[in-house]
Protein backbone atom coordinates (compact mmCIF):
# COMPACT_ATOMS: atom_id res chain seq x y z
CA UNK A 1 0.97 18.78 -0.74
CA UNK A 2 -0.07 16.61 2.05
CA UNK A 3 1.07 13.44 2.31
CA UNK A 4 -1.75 9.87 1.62
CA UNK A 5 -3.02 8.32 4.46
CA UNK A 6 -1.72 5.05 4.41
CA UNK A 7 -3.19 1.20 5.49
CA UNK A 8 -0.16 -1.35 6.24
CA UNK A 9 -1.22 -4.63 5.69
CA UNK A 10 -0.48 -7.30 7.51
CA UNK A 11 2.89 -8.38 5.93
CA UNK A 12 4.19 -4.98 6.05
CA UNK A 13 7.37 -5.35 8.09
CA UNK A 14 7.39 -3.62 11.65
CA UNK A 15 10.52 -1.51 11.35
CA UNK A 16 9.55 0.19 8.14
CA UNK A 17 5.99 0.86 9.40
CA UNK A 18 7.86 2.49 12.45
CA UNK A 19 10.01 4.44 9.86
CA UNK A 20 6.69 5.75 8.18
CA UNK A 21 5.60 6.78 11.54
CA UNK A 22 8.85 8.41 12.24
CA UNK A 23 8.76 10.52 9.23
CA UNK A 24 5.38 12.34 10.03
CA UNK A 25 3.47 9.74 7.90
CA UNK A 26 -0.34 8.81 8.84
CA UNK A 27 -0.29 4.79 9.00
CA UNK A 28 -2.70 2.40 10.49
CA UNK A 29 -1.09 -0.78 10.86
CA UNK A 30 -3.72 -3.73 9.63
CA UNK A 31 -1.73 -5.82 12.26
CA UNK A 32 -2.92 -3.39 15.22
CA UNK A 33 -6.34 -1.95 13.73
CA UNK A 34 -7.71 -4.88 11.92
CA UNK A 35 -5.72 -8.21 13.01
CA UNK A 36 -7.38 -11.06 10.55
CA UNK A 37 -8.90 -9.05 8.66
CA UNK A 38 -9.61 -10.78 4.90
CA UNK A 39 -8.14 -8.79 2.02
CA UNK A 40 -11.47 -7.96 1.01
CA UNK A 41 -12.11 -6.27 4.34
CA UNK A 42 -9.01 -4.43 4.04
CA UNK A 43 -9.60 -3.10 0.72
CA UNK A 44 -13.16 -1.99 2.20
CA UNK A 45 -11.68 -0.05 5.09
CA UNK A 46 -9.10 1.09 2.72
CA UNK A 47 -11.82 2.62 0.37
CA UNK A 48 -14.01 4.11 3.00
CA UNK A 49 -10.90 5.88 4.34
CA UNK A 50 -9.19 7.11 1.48
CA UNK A 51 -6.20 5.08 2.30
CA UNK A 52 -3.54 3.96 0.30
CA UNK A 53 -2.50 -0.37 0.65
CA UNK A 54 0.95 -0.97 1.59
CA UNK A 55 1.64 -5.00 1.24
CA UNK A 56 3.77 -7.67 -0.40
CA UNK A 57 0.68 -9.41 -0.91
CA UNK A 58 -0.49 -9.96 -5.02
CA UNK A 59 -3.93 -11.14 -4.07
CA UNK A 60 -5.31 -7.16 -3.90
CA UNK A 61 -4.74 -6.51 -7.75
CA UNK A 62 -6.54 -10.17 -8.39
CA UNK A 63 -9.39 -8.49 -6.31
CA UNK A 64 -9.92 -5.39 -7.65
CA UNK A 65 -9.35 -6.23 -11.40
CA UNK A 66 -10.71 -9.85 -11.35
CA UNK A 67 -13.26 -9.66 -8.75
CA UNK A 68 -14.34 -6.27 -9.12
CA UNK A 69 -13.70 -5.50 -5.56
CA UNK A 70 -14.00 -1.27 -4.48
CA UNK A 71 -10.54 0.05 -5.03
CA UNK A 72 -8.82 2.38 -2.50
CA UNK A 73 -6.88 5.58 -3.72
CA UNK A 74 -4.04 3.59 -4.33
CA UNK A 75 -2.18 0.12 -4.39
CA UNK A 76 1.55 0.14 -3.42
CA UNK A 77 2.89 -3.66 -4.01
CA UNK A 78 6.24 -4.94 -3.05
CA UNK A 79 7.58 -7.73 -4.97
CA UNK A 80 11.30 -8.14 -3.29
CA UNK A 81 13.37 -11.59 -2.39
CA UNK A 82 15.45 -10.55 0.56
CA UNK A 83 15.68 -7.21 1.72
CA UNK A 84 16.70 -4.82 4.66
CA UNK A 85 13.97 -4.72 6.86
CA UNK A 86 13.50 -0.61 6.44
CA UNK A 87 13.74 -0.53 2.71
CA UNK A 88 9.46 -0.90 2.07
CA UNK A 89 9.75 3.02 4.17
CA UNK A 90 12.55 4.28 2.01
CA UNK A 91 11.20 2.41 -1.41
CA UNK A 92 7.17 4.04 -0.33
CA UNK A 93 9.42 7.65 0.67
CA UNK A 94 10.73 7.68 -2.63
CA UNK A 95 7.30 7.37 -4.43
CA UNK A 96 5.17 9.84 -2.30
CA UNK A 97 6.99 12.94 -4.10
CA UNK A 98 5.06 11.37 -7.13
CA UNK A 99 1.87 10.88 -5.03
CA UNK A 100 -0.23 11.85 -8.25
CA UNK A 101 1.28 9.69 -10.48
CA UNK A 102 0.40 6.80 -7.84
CA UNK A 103 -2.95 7.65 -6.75
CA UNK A 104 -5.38 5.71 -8.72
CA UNK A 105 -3.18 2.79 -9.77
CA UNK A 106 -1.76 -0.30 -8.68
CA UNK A 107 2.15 0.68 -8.48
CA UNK A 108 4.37 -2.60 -8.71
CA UNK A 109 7.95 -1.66 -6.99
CA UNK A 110 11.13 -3.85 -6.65
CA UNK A 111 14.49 -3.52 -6.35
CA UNK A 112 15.00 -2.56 -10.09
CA UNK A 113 11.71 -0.85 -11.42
CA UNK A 114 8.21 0.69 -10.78
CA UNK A 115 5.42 0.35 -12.98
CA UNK A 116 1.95 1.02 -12.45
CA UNK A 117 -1.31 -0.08 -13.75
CA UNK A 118 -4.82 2.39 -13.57
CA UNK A 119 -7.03 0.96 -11.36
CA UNK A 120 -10.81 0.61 -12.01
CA UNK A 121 -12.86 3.36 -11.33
CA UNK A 122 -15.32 2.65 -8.54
């Protein structure tokens, strides 16, 4: 199976997006494509692309289950104190073996679990 395209926000840290990169992995960098983008706009260009969110940011979930905003494939959030700056690549490697257990939710990783909520339907 092929692996997601994937949409970096912002916040995702440089070294692990160069990691993704490394590995073969299709990543546009919000930082380089997009630089100030809202998270509305992201989630937008996320959608129309079929890309998956990479962030440590909480405010996506608010938007698509409070504010009804159009959900991309997928939702990876990162919810870590401090960390190795490469360990968002190797926590997002470990998860794309499950790629359809992810796609369609909002998957919550830290250091100690993963959980995942089903995202709206569009």
């Amino acid at each position: 199976m092929r692996p997601p395209p994937l949409l970096a926000n912002e916040n995702w840290p440089r070294p692990a997006l160069l990691a993704l990169r490394a590995a073969g992995l299709d990543v546009q960098a919000v930082a380089e494509r997009m630089p100030r983008a809202s998270d509305a706009e992201v989630l937008r260009h996320a959608a129309a692309e079929g890309r998956w969110v990479l962030t440590f940011d909480r405010d996506y979930g608010e938007l698509v289950f409070a504010r009804a905003a159009p959900p991309p494939p997928a939702i990876v959030y990162l919810r870590q104190g401090a960390y190795v700056p490469d360990w968002p690549a190797r926590a997002l490697l470990d998860l794309l073996p499950q790629a359809d257990w992810v796609r369609g939710h909002l998957v919550v990783v830290n250091g100690r679990s993963v959980r995942r909520r089903a995202l709206p339907t569009p």
